[in-house]
C-alpha atoms as a PDB file:
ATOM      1  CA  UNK A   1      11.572 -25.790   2.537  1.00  0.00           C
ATOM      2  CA  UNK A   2       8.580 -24.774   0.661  1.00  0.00           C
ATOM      3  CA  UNK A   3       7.148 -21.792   3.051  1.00  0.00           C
ATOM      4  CA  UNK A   4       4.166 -21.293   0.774  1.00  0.00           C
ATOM      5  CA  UNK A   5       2.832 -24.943   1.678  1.00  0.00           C
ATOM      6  CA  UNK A   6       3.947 -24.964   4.902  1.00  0.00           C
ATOM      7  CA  UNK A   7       2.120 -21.823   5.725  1.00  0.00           C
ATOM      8  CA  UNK A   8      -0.932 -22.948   4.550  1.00  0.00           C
ATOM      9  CA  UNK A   9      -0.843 -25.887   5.940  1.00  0.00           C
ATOM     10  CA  UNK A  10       0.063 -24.949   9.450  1.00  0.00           C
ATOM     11  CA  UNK A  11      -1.171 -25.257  12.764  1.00  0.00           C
ATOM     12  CA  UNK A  12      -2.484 -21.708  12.940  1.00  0.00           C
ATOM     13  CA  UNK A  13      -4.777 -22.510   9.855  1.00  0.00           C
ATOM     14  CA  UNK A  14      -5.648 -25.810  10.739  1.00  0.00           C
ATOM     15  CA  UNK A  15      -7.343 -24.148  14.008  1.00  0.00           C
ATOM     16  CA  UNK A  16      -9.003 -21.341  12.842  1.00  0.00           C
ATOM     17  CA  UNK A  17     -10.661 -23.022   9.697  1.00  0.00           C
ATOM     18  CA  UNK A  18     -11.761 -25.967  11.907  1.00  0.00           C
ATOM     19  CA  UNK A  19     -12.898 -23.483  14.689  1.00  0.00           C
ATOM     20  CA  UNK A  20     -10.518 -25.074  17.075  1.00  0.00           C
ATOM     21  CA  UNK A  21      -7.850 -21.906  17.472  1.00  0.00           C
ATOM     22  CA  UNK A  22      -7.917 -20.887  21.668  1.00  0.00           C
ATOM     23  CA  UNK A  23      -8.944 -17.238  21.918  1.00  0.00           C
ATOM     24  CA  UNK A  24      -5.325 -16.943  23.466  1.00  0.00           C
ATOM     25  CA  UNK A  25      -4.108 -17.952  20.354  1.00  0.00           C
ATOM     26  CA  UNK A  26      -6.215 -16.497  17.810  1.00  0.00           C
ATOM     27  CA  UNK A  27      -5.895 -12.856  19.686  1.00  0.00           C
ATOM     28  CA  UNK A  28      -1.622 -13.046  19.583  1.00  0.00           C
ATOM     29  CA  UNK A  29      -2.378 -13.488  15.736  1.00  0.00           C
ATOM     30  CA  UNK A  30      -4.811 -10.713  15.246  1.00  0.00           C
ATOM     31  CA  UNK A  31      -2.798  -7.779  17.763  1.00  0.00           C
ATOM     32  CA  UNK A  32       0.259  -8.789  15.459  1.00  0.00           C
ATOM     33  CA  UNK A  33      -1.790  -8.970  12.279  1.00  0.00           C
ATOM     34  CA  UNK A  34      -3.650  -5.542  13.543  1.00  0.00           C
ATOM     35  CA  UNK A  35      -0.154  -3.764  13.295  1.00  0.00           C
ATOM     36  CA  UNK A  36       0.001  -3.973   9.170  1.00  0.00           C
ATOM     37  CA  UNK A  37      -3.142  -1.754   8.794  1.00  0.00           C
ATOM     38  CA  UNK A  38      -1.521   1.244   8.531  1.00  0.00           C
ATOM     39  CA  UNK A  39       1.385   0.314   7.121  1.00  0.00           C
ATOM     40  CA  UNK A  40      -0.419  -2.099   4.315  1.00  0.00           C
ATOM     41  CA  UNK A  41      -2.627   0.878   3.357  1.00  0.00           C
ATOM     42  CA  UNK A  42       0.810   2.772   3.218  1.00  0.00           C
ATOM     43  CA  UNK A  43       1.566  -0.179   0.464  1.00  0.00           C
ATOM     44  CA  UNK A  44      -1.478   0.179  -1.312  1.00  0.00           C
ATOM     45  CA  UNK A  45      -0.919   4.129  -1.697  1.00  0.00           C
ATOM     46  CA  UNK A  46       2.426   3.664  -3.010  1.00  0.00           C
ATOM     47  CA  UNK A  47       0.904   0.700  -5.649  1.00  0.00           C
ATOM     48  CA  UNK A  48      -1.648   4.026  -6.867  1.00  0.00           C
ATOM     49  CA  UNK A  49       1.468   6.193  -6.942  1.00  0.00           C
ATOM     50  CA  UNK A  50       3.786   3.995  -9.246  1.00  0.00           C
ATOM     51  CA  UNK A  51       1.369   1.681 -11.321  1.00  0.00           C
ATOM     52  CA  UNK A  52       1.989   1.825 -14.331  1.00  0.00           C
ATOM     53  CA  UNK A  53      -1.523   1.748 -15.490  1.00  0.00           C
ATOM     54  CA  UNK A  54      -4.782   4.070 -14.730  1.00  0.00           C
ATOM     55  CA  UNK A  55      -6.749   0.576 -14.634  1.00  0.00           C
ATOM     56  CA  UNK A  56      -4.321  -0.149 -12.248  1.00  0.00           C
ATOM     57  CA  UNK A  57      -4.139   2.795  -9.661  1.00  0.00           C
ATOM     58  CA  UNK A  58      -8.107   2.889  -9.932  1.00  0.00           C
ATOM     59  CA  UNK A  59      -8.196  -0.970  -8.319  1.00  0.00           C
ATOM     60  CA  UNK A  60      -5.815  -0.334  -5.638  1.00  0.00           C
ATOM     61  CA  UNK A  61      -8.206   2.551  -5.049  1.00  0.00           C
ATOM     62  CA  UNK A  62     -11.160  -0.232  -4.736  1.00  0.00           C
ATOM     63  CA  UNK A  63      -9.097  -2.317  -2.702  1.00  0.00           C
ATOM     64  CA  UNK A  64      -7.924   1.251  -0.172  1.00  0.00           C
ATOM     65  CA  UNK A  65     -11.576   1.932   0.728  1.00  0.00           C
ATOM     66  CA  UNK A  66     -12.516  -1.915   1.203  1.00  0.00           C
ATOM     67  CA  UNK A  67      -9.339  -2.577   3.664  1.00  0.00           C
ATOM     68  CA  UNK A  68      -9.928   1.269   5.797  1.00  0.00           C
ATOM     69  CA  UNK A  69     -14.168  -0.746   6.440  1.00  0.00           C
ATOM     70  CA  UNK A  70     -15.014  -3.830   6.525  1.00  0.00           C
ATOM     71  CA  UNK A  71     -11.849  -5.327   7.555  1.00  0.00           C
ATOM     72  CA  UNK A  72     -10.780  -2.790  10.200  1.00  0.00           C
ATOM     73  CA  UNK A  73     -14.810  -3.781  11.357  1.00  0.00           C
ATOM     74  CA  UNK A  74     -13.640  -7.648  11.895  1.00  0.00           C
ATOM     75  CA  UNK A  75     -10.699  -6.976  13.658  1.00  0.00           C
ATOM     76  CA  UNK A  76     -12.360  -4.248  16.287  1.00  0.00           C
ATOM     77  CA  UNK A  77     -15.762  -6.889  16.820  1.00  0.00           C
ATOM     78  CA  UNK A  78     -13.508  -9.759  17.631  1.00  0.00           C
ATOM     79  CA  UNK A  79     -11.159  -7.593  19.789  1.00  0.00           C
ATOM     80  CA  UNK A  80     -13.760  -6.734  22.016  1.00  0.00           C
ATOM     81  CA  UNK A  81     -15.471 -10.302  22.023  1.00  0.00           C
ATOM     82  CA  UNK A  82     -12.354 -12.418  22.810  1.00  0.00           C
ATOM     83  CA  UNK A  83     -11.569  -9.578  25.372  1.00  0.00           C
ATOM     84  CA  UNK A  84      -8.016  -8.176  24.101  1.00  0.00           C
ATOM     85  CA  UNK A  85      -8.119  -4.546  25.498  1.00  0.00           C
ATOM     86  CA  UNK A  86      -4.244  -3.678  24.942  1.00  0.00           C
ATOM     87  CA  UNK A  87      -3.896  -3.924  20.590  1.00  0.00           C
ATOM     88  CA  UNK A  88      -2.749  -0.676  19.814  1.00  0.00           C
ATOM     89  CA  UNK A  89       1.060  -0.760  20.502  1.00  0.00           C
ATOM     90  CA  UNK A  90       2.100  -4.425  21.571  1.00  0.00           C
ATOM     91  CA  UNK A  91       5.399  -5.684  21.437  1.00  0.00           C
ATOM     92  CA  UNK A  92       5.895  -6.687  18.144  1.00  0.00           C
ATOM     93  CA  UNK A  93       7.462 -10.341  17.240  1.00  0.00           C
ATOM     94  CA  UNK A  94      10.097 -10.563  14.824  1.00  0.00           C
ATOM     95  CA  UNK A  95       8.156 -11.512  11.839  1.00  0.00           C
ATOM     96  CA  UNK A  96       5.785  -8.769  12.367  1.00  0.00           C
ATOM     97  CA  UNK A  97       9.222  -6.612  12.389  1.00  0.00           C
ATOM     98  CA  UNK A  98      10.244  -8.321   8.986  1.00  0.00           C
ATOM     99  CA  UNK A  99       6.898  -7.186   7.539  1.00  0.00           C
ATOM    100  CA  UNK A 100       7.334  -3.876   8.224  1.00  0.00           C
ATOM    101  CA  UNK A 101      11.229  -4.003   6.766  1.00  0.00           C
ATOM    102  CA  UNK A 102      10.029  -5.055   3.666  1.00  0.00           C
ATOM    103  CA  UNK A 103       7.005  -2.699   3.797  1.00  0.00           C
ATOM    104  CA  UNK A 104       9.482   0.207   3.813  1.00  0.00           C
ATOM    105  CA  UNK A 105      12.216  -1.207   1.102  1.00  0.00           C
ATOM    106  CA  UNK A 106       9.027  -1.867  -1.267  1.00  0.00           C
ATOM    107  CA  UNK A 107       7.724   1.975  -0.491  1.00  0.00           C
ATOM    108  CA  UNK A 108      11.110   3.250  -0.694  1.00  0.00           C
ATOM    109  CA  UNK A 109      12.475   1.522  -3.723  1.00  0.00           C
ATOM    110  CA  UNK A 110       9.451   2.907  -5.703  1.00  0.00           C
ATOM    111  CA  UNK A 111       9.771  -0.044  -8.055  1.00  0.00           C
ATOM    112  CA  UNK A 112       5.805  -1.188  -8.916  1.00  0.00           C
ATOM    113  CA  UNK A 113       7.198  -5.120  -9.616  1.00  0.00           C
ATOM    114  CA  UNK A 114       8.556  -4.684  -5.714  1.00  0.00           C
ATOM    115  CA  UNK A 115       5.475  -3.603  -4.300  1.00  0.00           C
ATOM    116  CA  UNK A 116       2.890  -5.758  -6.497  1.00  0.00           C
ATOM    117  CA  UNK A 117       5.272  -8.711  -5.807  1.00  0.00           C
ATOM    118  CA  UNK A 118       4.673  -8.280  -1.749  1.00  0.00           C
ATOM    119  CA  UNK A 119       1.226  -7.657  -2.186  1.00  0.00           C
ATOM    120  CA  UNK A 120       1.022 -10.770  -4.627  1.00  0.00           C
ATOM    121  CA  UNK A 121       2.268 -12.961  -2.346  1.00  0.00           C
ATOM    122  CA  UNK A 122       0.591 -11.432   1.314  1.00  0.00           C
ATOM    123  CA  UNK A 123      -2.650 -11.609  -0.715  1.00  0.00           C
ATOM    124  CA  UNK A 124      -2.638 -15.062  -2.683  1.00  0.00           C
ATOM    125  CA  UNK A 125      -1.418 -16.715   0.366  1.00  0.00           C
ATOM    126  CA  UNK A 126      -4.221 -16.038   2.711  1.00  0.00           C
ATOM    127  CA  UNK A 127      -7.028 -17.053  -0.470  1.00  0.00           C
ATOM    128  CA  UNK A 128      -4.613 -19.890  -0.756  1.00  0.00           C
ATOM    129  CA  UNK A 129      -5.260 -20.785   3.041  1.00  0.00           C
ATOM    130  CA  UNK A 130      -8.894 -19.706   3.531  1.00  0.00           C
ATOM    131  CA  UNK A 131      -9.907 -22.471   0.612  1.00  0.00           C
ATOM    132  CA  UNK A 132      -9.002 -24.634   3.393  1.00  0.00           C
ATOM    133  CA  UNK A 133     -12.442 -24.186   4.933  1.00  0.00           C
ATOM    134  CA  UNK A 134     -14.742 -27.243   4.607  1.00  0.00           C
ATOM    135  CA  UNK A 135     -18.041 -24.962   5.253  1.00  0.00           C
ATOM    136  CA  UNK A 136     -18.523 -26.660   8.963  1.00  0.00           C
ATOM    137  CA  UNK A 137     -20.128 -23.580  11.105  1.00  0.00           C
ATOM    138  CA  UNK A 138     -17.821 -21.590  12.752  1.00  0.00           C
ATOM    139  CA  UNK A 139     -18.222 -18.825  15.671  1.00  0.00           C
ATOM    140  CA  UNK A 140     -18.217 -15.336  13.768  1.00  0.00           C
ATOM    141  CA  UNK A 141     -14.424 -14.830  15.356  1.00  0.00           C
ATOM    142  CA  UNK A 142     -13.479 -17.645  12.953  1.00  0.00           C
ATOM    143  CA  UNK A 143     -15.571 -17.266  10.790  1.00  0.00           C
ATOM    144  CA  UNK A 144     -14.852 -13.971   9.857  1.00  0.00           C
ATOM    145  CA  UNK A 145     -10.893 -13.766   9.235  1.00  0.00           C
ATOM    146  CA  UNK A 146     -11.470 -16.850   6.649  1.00  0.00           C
ATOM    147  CA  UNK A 147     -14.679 -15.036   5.168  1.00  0.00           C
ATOM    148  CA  UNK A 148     -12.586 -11.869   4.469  1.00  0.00           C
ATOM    149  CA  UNK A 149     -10.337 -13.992   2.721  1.00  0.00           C
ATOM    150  CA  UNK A 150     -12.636 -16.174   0.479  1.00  0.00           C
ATOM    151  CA  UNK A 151     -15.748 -13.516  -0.827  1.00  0.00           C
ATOM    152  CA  UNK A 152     -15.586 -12.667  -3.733  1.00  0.00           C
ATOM    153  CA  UNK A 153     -14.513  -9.327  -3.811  1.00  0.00           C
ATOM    154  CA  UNK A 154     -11.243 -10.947  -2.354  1.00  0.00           C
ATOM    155  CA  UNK A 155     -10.834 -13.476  -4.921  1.00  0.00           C
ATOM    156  CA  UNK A 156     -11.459 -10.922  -7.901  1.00  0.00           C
ATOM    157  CA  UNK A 157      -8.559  -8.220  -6.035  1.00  0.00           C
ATOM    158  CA  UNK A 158      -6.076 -11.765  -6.091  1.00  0.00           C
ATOM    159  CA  UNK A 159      -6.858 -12.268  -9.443  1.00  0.00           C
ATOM    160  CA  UNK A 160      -6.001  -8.679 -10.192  1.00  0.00           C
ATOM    161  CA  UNK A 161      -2.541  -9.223  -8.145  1.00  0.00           C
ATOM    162  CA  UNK A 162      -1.878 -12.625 -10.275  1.00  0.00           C
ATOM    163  CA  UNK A 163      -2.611 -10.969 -14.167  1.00  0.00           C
ATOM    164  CA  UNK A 164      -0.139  -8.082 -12.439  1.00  0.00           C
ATOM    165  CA  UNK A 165       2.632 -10.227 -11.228  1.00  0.00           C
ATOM    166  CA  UNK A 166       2.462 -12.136 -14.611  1.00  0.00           C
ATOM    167  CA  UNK A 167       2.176  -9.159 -16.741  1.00  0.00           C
ATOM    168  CA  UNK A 168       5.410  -7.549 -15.344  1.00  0.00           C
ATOM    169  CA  UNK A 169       7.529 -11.257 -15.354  1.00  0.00           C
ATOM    170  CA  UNK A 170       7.885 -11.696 -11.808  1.00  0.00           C
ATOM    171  CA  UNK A 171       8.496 -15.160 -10.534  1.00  0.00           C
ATOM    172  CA  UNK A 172       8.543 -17.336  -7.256  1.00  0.00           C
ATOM    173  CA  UNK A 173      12.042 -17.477  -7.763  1.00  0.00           C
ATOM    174  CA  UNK A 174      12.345 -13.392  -7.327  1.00  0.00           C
ATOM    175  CA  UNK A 175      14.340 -13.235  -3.907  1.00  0.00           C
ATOM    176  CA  UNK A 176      11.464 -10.976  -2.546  1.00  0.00           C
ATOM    177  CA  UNK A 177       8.632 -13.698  -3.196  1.00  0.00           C
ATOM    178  CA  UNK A 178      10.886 -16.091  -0.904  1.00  0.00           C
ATOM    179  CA  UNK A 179      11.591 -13.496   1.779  1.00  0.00           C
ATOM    180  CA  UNK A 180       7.427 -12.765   2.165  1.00  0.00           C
ATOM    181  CA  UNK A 181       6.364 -16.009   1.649  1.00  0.00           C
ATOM    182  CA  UNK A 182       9.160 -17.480   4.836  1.00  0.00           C
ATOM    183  CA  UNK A 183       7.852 -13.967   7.023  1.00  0.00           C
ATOM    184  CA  UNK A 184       4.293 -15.206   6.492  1.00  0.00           C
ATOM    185  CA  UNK A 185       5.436 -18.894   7.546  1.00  0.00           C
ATOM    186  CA  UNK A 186       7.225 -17.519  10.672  1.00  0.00           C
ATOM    187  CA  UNK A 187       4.176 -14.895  11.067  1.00  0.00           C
ATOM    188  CA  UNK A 188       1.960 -18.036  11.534  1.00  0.00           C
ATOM    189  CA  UNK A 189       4.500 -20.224  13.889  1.00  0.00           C
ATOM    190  CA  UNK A 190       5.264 -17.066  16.168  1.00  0.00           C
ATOM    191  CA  UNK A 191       0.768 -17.350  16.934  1.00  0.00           C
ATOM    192  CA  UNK A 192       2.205 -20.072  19.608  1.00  0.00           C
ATOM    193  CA  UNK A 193       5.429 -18.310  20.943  1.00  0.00           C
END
């Protein structure tokens, strides 16, 4: 199966770029999603640590500050408008586990081609998905998630992620690509179990 497709093109996305997701829905995606931040800035610091590059390290700097603002801002604001009070320690569904296995083998194995190859794919993913918009209005709830994931800031930080991942040879054949890319399939189906 191609996960990468099928991700994008799932239910989950179809609602929230059309503005059609149920606030039950949308807020069992964000208390999982929520779970990462500590654990993806966790990521990032391990990227500064073993880049092989100053050019490098000083992006995943950028990108640190951006994700610990504006993003943590989205999240909180739609928390409190859909009315989800209890997002600090849910139970967590099994993809949201898998994440955080491969989280610590990428921080653990120390390997920069690990850890740019899960950021590669968590990152180009969601661009990959937010182009789905169509520019229709959507409520700032909906809105927001795709706009994170389509300004331009966000585009420029995938492009850095894509001249990585070619740089150091890594391929969608590299049994690490497969195992995010299926995690952020089943990330997306578990929204509606």
């Amino acid at each position: 199966m191609d996960y990468w497709n099928a991700a994008v093109n799932s239910r989950f996305v179809t609602e929230l770029v059309t503005g059609e997701i149920d606030d039950k829905f949308l807020g069992e995606y964000l208390v999982q999603d929520y779970q990462f931040f500590e654990a993806f800035m966790e990521v990032i610091g391990a990227a500064i640590t073993y880049a092989d590059t100053l050019e490098a390290k000083v992006r995943y700097g950028q990108q640190l500050g951006f994700i610990c603002n504006d993003e943590n801002d989205y999240f909180v604001d739609t928390f409190k408008e859909i009315g989800v009070d209890d997002y600090a320690a849910p139970e967590l569904k099994p993809a949201t586990v898998g994440f955080f296995d491969v989280y610590a083998r990428v921080i653990e194995s120390r390997d920069y081609k690990e850890i740019v190859t899960m950021l590669y794919v968590a990152e180009a993913l969601y661009l990959d998905w937010a182009r789905r918009y169509d520019g229709r209005p959507l409520a700032p709830k909906h809105f927001g998630w795709v706009d994170v994931h389509l300004e331009h800031g966000f585009i420029e930080w995938v492009d850095f992620l894509h001249d990585e991942f070619t740089r150091l040879g890594l391929s969608s054949d590299d049994e690490l690509y497969k195992i995010v890319t299926k995690l952020e399939f089943d990330f997306f189906e578990e929204v509606y179990k």
